[in-house]
PDBML (XML) file of the C-alpha atoms, coordinates in Angstrom:
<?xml version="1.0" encoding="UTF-8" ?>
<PDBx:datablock datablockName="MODEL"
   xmlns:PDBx="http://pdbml.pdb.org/schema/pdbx-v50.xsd"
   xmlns:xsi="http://www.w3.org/2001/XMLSchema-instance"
   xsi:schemaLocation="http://pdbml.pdb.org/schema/pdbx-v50.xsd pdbx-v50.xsd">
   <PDBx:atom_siteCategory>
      <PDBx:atom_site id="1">
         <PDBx:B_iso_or_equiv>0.00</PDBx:B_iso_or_equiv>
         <PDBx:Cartn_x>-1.650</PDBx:Cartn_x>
         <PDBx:Cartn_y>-0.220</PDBx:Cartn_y>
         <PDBx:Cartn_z>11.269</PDBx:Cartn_z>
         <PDBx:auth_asym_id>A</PDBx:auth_asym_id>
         <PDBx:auth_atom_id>CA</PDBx:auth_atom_id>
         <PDBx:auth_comp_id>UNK</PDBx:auth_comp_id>
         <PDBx:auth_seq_id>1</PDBx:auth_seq_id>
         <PDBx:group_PDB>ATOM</PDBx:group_PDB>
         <PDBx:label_alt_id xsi:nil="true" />
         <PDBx:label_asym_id>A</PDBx:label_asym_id>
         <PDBx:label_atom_id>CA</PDBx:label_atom_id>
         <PDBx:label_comp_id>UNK</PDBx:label_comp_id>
         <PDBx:label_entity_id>1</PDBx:label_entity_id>
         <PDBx:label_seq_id>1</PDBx:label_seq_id>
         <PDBx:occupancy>1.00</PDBx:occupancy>
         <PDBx:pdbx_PDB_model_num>1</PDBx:pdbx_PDB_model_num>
         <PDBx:type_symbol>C</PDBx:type_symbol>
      </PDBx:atom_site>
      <PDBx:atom_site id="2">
         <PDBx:B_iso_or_equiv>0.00</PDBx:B_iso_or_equiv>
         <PDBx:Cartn_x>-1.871</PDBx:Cartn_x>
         <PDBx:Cartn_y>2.087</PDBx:Cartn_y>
         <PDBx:Cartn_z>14.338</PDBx:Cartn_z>
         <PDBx:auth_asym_id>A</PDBx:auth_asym_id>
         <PDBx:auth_atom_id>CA</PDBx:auth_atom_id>
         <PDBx:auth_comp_id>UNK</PDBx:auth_comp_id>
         <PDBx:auth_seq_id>2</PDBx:auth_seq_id>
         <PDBx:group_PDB>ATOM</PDBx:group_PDB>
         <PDBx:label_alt_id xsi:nil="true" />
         <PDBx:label_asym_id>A</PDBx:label_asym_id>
         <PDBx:label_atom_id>CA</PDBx:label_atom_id>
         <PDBx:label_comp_id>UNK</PDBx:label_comp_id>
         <PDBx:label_entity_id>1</PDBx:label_entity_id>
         <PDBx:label_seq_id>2</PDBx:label_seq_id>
         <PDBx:occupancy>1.00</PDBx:occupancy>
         <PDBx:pdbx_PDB_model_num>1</PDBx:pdbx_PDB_model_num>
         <PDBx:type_symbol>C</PDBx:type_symbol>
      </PDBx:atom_site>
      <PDBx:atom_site id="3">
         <PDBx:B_iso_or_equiv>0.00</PDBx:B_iso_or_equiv>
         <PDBx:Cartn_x>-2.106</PDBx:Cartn_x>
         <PDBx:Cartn_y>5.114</PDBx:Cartn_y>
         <PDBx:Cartn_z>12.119</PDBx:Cartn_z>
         <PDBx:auth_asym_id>A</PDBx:auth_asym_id>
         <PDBx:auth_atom_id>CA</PDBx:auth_atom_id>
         <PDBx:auth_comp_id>UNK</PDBx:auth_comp_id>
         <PDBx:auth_seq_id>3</PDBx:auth_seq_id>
         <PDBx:group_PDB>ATOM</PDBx:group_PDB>
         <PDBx:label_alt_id xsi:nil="true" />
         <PDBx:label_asym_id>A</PDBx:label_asym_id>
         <PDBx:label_atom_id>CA</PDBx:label_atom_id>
         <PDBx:label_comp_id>UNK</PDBx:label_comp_id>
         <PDBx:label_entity_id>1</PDBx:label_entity_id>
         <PDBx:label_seq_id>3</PDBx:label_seq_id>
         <PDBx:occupancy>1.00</PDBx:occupancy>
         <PDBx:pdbx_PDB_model_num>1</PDBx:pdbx_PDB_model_num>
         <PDBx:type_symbol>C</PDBx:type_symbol>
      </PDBx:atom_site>
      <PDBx:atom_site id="4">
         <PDBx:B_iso_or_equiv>0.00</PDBx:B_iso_or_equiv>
         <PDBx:Cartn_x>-3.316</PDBx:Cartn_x>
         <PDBx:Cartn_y>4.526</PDBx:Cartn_y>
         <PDBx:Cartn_z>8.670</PDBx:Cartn_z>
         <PDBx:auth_asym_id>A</PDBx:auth_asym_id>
         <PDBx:auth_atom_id>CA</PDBx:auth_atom_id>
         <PDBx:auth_comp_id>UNK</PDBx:auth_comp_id>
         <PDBx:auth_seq_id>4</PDBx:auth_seq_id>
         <PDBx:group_PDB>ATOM</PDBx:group_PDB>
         <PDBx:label_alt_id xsi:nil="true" />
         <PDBx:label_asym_id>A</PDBx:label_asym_id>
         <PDBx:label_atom_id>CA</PDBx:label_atom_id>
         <PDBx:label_comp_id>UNK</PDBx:label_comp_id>
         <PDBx:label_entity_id>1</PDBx:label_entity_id>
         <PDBx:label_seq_id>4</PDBx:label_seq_id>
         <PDBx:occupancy>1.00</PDBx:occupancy>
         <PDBx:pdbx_PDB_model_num>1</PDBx:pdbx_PDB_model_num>
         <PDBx:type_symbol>C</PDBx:type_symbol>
      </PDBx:atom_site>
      <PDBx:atom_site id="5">
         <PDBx:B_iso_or_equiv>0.00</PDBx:B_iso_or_equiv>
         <PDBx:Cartn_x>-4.911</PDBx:Cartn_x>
         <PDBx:Cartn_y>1.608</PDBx:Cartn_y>
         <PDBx:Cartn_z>7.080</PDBx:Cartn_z>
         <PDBx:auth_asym_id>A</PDBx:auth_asym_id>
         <PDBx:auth_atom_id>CA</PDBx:auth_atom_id>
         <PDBx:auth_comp_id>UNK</PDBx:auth_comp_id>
         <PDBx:auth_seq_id>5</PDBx:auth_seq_id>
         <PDBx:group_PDB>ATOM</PDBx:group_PDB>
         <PDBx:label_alt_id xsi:nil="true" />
         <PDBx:label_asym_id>A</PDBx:label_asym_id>
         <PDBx:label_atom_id>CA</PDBx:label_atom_id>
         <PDBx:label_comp_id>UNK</PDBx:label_comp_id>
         <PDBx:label_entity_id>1</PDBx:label_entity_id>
         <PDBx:label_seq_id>5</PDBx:label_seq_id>
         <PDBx:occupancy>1.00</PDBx:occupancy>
         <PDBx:pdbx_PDB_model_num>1</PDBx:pdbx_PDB_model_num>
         <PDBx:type_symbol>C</PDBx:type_symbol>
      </PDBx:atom_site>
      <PDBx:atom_site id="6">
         <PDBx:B_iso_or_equiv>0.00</PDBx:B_iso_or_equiv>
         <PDBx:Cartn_x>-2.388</PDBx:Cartn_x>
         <PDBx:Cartn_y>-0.330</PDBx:Cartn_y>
         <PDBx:Cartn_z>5.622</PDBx:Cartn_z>
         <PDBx:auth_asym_id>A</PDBx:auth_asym_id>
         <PDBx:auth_atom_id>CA</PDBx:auth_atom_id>
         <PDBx:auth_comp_id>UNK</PDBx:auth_comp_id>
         <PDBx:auth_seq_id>6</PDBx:auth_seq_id>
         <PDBx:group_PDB>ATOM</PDBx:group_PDB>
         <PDBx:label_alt_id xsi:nil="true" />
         <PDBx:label_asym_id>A</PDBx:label_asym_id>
         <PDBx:label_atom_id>CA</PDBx:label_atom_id>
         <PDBx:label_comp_id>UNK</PDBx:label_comp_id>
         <PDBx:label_entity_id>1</PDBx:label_entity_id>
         <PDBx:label_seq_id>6</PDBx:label_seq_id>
         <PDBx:occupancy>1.00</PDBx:occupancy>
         <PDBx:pdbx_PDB_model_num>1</PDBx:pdbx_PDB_model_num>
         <PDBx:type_symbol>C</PDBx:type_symbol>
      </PDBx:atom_site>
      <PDBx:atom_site id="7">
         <PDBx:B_iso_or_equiv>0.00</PDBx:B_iso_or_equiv>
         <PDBx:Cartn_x>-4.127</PDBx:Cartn_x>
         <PDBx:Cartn_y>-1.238</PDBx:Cartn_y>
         <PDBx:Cartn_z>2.706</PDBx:Cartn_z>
         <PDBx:auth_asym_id>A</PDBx:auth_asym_id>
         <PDBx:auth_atom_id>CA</PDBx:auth_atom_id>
         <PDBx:auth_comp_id>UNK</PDBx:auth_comp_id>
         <PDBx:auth_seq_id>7</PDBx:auth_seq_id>
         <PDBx:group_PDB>ATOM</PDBx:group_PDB>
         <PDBx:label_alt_id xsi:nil="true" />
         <PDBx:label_asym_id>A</PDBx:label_asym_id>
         <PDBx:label_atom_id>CA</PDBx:label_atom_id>
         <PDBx:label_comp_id>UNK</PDBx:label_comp_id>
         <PDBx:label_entity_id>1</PDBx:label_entity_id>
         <PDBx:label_seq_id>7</PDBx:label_seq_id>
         <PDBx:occupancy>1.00</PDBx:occupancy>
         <PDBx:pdbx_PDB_model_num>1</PDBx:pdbx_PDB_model_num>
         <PDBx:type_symbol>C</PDBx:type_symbol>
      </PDBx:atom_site>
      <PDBx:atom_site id="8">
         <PDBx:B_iso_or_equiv>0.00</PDBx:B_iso_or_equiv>
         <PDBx:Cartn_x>-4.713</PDBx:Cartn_x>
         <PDBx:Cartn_y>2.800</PDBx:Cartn_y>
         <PDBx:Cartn_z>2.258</PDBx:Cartn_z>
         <PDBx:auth_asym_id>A</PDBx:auth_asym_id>
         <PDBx:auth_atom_id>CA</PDBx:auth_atom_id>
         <PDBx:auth_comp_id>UNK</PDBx:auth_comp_id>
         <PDBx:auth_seq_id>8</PDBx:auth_seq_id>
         <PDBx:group_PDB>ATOM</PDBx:group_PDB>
         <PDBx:label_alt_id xsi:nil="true" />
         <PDBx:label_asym_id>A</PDBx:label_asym_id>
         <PDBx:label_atom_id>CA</PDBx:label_atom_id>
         <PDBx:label_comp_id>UNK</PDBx:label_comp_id>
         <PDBx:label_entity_id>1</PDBx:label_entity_id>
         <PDBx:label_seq_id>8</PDBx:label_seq_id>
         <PDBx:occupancy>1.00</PDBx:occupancy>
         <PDBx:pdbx_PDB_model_num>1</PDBx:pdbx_PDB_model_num>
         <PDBx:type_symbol>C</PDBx:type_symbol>
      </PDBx:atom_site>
      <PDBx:atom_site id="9">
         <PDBx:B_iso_or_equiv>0.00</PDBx:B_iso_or_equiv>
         <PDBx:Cartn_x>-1.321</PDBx:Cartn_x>
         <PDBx:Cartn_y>2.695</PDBx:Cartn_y>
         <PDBx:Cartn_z>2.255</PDBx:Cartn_z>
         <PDBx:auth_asym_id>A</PDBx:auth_asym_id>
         <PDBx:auth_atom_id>CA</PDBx:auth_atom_id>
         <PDBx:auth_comp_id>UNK</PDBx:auth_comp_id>
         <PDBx:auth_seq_id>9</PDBx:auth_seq_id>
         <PDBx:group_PDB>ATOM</PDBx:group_PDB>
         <PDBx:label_alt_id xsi:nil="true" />
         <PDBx:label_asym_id>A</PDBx:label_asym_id>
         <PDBx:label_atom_id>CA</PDBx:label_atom_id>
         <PDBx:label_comp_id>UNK</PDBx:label_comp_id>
         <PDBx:label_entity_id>1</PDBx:label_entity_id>
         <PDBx:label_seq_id>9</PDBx:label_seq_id>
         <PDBx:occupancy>1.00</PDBx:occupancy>
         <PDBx:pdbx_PDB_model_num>1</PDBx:pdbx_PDB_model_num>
         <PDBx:type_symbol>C</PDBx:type_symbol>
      </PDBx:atom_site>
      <PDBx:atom_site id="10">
         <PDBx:B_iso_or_equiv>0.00</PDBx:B_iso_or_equiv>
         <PDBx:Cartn_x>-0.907</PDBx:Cartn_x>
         <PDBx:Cartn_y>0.067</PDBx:Cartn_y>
         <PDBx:Cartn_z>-0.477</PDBx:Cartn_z>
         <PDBx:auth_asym_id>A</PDBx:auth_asym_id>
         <PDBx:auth_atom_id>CA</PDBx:auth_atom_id>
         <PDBx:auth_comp_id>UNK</PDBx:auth_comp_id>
         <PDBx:auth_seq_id>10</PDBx:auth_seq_id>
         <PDBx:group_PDB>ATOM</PDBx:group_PDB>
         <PDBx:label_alt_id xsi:nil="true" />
         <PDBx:label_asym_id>A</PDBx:label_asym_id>
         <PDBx:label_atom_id>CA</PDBx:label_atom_id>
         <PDBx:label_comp_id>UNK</PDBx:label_comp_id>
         <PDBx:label_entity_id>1</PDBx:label_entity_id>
         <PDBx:label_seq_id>10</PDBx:label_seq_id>
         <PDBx:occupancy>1.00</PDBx:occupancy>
         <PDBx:pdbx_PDB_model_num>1</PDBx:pdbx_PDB_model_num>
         <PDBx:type_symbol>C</PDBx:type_symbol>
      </PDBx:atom_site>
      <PDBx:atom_site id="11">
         <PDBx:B_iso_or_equiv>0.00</PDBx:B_iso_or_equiv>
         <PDBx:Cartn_x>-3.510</PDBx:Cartn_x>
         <PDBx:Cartn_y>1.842</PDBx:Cartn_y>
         <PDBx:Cartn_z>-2.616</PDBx:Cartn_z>
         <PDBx:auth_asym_id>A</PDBx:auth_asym_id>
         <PDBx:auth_atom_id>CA</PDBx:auth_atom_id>
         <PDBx:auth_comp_id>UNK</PDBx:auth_comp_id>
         <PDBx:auth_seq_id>11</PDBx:auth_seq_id>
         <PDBx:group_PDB>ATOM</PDBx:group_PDB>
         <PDBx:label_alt_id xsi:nil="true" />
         <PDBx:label_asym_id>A</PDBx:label_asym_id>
         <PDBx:label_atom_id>CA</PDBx:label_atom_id>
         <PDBx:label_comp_id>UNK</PDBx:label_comp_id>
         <PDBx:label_entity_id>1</PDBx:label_entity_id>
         <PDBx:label_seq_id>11</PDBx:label_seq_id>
         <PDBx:occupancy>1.00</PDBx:occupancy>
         <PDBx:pdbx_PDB_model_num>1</PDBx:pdbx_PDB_model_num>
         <PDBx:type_symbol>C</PDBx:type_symbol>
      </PDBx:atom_site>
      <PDBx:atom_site id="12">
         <PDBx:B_iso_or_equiv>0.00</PDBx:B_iso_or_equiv>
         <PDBx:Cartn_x>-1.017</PDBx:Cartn_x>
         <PDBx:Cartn_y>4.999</PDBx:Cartn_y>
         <PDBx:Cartn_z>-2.510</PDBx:Cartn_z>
         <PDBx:auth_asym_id>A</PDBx:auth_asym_id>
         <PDBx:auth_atom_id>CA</PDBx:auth_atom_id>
         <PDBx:auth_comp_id>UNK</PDBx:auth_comp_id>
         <PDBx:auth_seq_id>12</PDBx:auth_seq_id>
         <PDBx:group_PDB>ATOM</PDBx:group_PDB>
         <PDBx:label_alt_id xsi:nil="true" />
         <PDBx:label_asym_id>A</PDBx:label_asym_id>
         <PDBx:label_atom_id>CA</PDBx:label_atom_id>
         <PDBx:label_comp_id>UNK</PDBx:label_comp_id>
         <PDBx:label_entity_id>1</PDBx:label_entity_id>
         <PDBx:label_seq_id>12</PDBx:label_seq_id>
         <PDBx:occupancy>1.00</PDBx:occupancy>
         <PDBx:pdbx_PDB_model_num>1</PDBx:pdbx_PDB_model_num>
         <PDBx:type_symbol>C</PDBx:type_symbol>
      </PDBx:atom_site>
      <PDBx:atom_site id="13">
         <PDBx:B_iso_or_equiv>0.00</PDBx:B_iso_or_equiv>
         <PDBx:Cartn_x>2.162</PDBx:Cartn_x>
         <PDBx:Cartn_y>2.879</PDBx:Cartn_y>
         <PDBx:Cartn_z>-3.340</PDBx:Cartn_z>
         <PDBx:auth_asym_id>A</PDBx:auth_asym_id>
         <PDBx:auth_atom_id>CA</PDBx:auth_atom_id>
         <PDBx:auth_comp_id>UNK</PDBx:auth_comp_id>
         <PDBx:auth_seq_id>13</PDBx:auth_seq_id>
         <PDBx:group_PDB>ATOM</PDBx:group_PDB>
         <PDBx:label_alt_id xsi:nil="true" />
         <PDBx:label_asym_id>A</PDBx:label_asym_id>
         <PDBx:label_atom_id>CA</PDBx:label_atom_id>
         <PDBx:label_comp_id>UNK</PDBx:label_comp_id>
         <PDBx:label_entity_id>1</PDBx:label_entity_id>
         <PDBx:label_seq_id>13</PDBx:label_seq_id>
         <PDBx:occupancy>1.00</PDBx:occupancy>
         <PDBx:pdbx_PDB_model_num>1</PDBx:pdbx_PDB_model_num>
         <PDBx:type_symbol>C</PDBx:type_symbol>
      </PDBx:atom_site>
      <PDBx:atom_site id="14">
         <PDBx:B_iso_or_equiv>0.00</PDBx:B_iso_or_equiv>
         <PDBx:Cartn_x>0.476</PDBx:Cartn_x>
         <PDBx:Cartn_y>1.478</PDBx:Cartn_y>
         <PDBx:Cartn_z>-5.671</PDBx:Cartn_z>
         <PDBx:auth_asym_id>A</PDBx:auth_asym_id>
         <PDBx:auth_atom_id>CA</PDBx:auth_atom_id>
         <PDBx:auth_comp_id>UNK</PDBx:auth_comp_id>
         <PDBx:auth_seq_id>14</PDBx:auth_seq_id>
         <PDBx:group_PDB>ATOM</PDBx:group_PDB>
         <PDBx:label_alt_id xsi:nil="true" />
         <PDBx:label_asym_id>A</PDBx:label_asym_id>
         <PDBx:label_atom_id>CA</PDBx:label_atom_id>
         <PDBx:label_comp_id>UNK</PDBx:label_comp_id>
         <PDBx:label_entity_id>1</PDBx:label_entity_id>
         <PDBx:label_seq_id>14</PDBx:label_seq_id>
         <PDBx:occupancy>1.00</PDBx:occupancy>
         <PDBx:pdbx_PDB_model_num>1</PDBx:pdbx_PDB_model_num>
         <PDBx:type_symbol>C</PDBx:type_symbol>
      </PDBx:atom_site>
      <PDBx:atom_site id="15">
         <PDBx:B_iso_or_equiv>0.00</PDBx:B_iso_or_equiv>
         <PDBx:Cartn_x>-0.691</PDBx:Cartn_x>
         <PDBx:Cartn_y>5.248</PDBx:Cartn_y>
         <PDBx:Cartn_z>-7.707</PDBx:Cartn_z>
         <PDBx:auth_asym_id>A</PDBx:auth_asym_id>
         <PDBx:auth_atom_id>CA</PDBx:auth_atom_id>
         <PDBx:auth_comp_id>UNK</PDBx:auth_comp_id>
         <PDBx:auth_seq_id>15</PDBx:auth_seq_id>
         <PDBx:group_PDB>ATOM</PDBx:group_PDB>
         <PDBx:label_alt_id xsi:nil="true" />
         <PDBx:label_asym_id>A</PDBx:label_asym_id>
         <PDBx:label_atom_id>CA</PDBx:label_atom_id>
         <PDBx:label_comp_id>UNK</PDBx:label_comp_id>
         <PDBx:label_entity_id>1</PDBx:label_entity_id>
         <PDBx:label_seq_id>15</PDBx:label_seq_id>
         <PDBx:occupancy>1.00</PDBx:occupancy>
         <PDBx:pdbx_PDB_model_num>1</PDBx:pdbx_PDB_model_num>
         <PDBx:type_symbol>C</PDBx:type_symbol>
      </PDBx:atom_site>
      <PDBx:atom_site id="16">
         <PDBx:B_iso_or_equiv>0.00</PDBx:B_iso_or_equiv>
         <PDBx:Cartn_x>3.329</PDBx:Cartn_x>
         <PDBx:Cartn_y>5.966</PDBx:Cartn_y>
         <PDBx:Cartn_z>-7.115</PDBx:Cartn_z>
         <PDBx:auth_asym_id>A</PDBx:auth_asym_id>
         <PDBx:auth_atom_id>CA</PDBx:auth_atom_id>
         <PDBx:auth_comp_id>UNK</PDBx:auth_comp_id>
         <PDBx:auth_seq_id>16</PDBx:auth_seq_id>
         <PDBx:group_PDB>ATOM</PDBx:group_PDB>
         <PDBx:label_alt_id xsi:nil="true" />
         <PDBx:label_asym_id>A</PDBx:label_asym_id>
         <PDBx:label_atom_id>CA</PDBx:label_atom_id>
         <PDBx:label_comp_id>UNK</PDBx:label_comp_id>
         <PDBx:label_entity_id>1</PDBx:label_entity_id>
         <PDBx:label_seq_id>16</PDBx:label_seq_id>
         <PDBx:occupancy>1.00</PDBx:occupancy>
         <PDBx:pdbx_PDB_model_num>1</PDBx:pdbx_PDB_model_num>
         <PDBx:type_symbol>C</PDBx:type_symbol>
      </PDBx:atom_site>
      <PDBx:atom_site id="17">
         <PDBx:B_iso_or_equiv>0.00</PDBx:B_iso_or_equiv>
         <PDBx:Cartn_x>4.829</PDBx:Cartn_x>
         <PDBx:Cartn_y>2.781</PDBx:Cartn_y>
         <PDBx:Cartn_z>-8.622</PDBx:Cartn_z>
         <PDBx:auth_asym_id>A</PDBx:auth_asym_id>
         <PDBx:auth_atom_id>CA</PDBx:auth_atom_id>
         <PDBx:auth_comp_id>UNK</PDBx:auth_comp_id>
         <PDBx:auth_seq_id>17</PDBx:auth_seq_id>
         <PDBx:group_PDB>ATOM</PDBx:group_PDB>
         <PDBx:label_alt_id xsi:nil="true" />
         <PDBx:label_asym_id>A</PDBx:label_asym_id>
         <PDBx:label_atom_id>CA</PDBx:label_atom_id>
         <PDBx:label_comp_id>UNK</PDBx:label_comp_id>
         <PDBx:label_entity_id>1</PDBx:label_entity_id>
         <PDBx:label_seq_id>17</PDBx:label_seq_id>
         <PDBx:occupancy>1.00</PDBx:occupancy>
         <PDBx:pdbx_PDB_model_num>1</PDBx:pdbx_PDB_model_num>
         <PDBx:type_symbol>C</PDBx:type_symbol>
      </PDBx:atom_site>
      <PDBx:atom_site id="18">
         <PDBx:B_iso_or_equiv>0.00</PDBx:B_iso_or_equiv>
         <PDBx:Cartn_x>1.616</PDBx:Cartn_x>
         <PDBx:Cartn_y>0.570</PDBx:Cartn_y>
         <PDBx:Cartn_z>-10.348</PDBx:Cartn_z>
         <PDBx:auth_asym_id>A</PDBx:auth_asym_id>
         <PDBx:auth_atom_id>CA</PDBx:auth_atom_id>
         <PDBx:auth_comp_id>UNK</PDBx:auth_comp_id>
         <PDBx:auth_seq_id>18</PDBx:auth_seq_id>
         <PDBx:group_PDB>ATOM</PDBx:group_PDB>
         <PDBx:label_alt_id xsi:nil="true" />
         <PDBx:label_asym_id>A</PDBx:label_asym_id>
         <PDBx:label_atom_id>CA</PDBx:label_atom_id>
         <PDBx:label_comp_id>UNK</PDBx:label_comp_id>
         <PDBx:label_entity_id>1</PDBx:label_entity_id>
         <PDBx:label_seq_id>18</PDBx:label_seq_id>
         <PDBx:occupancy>1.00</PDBx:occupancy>
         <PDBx:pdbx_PDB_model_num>1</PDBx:pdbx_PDB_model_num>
         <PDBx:type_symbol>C</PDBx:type_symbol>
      </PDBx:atom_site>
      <PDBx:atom_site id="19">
         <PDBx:B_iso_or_equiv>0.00</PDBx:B_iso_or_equiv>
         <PDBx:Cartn_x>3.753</PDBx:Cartn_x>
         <PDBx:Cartn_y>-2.161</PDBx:Cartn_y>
         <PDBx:Cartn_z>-11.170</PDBx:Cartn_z>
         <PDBx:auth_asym_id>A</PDBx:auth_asym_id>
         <PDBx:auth_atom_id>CA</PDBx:auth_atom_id>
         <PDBx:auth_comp_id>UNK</PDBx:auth_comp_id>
         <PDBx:auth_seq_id>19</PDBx:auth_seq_id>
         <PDBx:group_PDB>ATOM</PDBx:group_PDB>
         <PDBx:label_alt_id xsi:nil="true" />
         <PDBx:label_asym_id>A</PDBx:label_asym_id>
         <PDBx:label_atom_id>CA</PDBx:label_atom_id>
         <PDBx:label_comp_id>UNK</PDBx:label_comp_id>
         <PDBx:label_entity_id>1</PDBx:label_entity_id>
         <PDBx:label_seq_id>19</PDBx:label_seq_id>
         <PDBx:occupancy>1.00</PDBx:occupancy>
         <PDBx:pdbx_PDB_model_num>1</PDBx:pdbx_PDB_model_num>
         <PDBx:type_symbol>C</PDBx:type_symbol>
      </PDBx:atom_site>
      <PDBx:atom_site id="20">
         <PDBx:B_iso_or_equiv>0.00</PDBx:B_iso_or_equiv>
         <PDBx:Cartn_x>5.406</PDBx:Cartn_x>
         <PDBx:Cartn_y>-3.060</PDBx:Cartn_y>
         <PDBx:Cartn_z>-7.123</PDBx:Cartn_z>
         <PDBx:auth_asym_id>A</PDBx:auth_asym_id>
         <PDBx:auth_atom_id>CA</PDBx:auth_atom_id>
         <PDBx:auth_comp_id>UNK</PDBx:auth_comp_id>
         <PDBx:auth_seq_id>20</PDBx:auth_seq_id>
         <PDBx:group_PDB>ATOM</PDBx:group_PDB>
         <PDBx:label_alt_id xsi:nil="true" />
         <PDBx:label_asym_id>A</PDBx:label_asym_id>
         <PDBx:label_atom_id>CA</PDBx:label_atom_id>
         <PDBx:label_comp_id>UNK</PDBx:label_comp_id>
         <PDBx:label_entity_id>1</PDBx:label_entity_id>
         <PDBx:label_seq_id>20</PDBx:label_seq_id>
         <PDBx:occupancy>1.00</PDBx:occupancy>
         <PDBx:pdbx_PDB_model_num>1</PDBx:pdbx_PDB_model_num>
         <PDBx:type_symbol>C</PDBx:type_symbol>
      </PDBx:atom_site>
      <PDBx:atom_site id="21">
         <PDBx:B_iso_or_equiv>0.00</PDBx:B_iso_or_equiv>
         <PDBx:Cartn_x>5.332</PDBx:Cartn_x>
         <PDBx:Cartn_y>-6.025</PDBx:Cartn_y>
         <PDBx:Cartn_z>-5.749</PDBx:Cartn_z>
         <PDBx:auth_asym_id>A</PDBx:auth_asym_id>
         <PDBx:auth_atom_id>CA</PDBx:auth_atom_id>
         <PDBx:auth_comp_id>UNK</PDBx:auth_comp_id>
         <PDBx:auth_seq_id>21</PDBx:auth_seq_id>
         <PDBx:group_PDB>ATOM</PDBx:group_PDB>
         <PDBx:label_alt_id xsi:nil="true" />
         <PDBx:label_asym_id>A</PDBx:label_asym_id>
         <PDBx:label_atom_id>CA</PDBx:label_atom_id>
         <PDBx:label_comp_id>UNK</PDBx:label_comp_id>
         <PDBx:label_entity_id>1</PDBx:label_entity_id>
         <PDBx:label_seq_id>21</PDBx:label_seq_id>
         <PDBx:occupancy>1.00</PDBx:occupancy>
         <PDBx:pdbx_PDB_model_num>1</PDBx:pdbx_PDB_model_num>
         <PDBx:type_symbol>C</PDBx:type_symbol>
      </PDBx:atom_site>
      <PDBx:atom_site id="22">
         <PDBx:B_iso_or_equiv>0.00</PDBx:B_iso_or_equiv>
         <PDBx:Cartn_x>3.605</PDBx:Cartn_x>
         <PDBx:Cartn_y>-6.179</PDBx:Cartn_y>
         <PDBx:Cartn_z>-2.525</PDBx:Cartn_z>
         <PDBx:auth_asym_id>A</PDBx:auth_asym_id>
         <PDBx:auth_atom_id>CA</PDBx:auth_atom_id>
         <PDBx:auth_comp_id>UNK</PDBx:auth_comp_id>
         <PDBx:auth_seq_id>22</PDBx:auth_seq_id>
         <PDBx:group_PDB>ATOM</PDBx:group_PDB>
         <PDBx:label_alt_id xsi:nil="true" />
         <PDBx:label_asym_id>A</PDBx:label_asym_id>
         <PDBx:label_atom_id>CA</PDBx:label_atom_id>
         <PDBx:label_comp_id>UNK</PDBx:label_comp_id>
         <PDBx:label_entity_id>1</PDBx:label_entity_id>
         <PDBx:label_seq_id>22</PDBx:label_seq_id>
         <PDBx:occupancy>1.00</PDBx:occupancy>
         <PDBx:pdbx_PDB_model_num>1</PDBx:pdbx_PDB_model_num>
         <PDBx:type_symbol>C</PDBx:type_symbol>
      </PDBx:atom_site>
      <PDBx:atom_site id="23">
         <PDBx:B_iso_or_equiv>0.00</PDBx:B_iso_or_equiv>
         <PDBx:Cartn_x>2.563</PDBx:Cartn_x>
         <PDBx:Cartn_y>-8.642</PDBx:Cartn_y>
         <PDBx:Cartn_z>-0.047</PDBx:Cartn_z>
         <PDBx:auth_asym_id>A</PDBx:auth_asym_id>
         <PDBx:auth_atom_id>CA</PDBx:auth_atom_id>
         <PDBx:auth_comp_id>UNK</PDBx:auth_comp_id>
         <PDBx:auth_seq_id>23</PDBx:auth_seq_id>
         <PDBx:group_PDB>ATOM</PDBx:group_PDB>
         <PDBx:label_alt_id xsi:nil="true" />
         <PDBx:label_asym_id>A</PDBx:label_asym_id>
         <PDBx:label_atom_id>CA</PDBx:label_atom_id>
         <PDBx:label_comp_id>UNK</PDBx:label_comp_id>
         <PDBx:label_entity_id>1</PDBx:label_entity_id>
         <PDBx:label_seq_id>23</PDBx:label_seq_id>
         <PDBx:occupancy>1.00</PDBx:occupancy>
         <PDBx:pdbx_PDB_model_num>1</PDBx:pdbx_PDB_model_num>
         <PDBx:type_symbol>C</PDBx:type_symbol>
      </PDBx:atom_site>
      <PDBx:atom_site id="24">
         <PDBx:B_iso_or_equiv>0.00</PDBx:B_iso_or_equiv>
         <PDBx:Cartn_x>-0.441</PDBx:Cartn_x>
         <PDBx:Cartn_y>-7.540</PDBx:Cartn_y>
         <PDBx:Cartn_z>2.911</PDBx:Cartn_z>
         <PDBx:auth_asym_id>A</PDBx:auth_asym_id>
         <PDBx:auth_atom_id>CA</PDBx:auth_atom_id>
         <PDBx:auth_comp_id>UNK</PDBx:auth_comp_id>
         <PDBx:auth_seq_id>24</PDBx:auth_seq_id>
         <PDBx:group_PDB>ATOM</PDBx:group_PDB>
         <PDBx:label_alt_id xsi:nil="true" />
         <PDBx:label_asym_id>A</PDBx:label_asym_id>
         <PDBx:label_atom_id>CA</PDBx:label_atom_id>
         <PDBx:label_comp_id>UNK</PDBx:label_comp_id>
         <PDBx:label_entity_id>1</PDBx:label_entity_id>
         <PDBx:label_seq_id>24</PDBx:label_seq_id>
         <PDBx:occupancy>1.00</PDBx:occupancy>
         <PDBx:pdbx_PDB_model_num>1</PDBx:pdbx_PDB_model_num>
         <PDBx:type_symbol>C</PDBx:type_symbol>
      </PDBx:atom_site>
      <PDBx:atom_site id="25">
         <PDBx:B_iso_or_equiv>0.00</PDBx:B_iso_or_equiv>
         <PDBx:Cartn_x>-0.102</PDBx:Cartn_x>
         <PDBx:Cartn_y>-9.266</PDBx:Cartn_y>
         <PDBx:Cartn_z>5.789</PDBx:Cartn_z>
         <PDBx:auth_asym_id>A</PDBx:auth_asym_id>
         <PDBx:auth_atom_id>CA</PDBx:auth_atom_id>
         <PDBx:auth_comp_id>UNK</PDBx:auth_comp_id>
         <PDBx:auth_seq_id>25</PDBx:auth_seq_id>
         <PDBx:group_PDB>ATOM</PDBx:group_PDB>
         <PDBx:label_alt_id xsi:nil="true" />
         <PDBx:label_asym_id>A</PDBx:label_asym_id>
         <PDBx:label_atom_id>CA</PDBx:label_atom_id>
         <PDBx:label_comp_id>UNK</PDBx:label_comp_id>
         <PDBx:label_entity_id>1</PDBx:label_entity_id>
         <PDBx:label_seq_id>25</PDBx:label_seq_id>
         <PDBx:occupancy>1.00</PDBx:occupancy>
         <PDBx:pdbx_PDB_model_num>1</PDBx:pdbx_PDB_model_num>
         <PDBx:type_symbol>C</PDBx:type_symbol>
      </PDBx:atom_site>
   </PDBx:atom_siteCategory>
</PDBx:datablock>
């Protein structure tokens, strides 16, 4: 992503809600 690393991103979802379903594209 332009602004943050979208796996960064997942990685903080992830802490949030540990079980989400997520797809990286």
């Amino acid at each position: 992503l332009p602004d943050l690393d979208g796996l960064k991103l997942l990685k903080a979802a992830r802490v949030l809600h540990p079980g989400l379903p997520a797809v990286v594209i």
